[in-house]
C-alpha atoms as a PDB file:
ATOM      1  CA  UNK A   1      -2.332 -31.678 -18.405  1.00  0.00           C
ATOM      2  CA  UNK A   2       0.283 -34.112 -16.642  1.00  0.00           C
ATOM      3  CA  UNK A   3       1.652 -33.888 -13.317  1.00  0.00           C
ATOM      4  CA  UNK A   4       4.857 -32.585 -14.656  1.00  0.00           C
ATOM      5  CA  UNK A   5       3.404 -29.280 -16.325  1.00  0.00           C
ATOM      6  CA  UNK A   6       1.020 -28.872 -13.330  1.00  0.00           C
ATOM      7  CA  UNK A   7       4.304 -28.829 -11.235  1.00  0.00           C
ATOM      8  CA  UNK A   8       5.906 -26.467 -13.701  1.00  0.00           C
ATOM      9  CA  UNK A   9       3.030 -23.741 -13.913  1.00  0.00           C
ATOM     10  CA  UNK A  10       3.359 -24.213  -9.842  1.00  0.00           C
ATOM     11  CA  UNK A  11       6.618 -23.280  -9.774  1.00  0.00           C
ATOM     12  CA  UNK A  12       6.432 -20.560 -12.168  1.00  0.00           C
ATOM     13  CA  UNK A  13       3.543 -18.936 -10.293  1.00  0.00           C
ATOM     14  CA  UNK A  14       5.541 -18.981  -6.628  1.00  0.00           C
ATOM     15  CA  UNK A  15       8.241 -17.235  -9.397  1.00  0.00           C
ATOM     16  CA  UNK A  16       5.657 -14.301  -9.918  1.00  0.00           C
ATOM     17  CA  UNK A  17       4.605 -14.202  -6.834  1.00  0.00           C
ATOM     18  CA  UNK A  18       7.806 -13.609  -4.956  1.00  0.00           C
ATOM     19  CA  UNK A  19       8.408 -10.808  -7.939  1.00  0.00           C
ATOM     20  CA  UNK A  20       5.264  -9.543  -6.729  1.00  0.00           C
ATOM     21  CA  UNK A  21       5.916  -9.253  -3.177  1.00  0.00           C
ATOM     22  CA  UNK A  22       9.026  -7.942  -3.568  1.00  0.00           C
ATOM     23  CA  UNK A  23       7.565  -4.997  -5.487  1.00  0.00           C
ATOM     24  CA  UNK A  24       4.970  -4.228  -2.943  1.00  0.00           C
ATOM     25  CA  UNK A  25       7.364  -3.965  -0.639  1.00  0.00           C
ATOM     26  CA  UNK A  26       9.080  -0.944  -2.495  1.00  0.00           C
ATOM     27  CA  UNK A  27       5.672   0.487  -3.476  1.00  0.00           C
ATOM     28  CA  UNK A  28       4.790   3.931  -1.961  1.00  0.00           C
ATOM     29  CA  UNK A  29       1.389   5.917  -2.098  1.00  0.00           C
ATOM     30  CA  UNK A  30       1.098   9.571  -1.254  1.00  0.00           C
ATOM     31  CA  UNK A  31      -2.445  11.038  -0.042  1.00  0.00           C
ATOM     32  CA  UNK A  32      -2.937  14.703   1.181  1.00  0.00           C
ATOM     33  CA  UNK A  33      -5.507  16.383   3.505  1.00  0.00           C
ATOM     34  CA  UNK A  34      -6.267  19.957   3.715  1.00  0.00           C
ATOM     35  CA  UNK A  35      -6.347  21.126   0.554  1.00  0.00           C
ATOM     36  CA  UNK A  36      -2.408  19.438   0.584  1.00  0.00           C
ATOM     37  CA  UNK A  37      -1.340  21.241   3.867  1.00  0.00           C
ATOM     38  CA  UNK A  38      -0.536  17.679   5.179  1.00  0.00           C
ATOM     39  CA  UNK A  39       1.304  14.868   3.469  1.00  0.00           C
ATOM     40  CA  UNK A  40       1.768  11.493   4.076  1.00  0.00           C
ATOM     41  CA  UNK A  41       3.507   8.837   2.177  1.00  0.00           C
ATOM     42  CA  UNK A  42       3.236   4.932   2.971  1.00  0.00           C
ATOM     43  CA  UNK A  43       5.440   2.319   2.112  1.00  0.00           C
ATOM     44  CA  UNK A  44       4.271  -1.382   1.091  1.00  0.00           C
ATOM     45  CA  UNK A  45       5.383  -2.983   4.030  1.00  0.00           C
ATOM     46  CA  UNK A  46       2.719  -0.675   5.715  1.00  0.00           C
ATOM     47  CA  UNK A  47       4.653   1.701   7.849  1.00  0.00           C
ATOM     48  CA  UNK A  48       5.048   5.651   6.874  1.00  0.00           C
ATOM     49  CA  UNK A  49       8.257   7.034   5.178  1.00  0.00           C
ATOM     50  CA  UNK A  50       7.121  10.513   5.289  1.00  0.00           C
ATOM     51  CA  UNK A  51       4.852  13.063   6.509  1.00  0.00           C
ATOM     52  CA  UNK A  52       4.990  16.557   5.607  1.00  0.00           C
ATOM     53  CA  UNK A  53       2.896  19.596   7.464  1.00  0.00           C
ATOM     54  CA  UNK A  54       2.707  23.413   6.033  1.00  0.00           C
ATOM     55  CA  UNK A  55       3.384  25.163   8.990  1.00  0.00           C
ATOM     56  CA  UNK A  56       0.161  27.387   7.729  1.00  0.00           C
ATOM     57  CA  UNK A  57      -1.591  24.119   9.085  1.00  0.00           C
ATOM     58  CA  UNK A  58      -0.222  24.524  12.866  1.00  0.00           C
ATOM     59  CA  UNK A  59      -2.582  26.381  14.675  1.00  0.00           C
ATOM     60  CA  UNK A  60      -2.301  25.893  18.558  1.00  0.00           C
ATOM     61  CA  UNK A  61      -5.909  27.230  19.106  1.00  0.00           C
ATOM     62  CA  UNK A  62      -6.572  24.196  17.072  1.00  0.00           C
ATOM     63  CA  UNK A  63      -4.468  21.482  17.415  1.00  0.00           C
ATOM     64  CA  UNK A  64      -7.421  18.544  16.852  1.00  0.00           C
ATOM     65  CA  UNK A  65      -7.681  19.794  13.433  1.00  0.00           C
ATOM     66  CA  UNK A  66      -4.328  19.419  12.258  1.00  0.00           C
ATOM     67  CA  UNK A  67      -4.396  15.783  14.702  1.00  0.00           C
ATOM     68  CA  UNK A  68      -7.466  15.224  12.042  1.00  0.00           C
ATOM     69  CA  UNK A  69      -5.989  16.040   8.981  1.00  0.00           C
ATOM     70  CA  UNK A  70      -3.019  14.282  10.223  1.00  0.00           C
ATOM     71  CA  UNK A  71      -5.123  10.901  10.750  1.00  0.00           C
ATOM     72  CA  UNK A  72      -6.903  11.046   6.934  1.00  0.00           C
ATOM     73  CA  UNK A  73      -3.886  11.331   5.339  1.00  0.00           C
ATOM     74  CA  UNK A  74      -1.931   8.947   6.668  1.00  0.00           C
ATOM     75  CA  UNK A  75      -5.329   6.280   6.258  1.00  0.00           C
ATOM     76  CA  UNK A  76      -5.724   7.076   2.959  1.00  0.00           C
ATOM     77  CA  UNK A  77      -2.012   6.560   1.985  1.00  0.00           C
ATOM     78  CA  UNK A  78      -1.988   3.067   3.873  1.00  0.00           C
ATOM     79  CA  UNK A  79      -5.033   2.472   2.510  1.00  0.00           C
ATOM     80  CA  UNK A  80      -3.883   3.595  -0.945  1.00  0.00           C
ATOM     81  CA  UNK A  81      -0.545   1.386  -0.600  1.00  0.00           C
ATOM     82  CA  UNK A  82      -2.748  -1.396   0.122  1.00  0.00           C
ATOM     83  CA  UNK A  83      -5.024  -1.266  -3.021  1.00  0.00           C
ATOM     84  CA  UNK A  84      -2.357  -1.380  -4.973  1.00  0.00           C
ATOM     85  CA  UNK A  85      -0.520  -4.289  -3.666  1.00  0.00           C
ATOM     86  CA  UNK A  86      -3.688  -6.391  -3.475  1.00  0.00           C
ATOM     87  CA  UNK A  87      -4.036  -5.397  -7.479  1.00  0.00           C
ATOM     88  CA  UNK A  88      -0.828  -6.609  -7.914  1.00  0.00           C
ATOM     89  CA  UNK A  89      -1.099  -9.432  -6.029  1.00  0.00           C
ATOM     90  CA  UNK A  90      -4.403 -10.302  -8.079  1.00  0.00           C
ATOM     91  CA  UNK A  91      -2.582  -9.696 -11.256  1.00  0.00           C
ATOM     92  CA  UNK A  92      -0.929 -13.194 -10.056  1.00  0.00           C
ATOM     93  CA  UNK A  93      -3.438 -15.125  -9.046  1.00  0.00           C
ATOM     94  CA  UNK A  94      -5.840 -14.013 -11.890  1.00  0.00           C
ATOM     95  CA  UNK A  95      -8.086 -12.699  -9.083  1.00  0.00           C
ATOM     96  CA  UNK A  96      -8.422 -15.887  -7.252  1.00  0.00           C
ATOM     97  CA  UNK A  97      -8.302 -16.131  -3.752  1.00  0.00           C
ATOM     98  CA  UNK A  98      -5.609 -18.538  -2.296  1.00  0.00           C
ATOM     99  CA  UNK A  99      -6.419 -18.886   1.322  1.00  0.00           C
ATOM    100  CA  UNK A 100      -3.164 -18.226   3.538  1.00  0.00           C
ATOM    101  CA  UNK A 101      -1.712 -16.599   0.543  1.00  0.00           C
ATOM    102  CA  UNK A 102      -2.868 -12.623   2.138  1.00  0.00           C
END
């Protein structure tokens, strides 16, 4: 392979992986806790666009469970958001790991 196709498969990759960041960014995830009576939904940028509480969840005898079921949903959904940009972002890089790349 010659300098000039190396340059060109460079260029084309940077391509993809602009593509690809751009999608994660507009990526959401959704994740529940208790049994769905919360709801949280991350973006790809890693902040929260939504969260959603059934009132049937607000108990004020018991506030730290709702705090709880607050805290694993929202995880899981920036967790979930995360998974899936790394996959994408390995779906570039055919899994390899580019250091300073994430």
């Amino acid at each position: 392979m010659d300098m000039n196709q190396m340059m060109q498969q460079a260029q084309q990759m940077q391509l993809e992986f602009a593509r690809a960041q751009e999608e994660i960014q507009s990526m959401t995830y959704t994740a529940t806790a208790g049994g769905g009576m919360v709801e949280a939904t991350a973006l790809g940028n890693g902040s929260i666009e939504s969260l959603k509480i059934d009132p049937e969840a607000v108990d004020p005898e018991d506030v730290e469970m709702l705090e709880d079921m607050v805290l694993v949903a929202v995880n899981e959904a920036l967790r979930g958001v995360a998974e899936a940009g790394e996959r994408r972002l390995a779906s570039v890089t055919g899994g390899m790991s580019i250091p300073g790349l994430f």
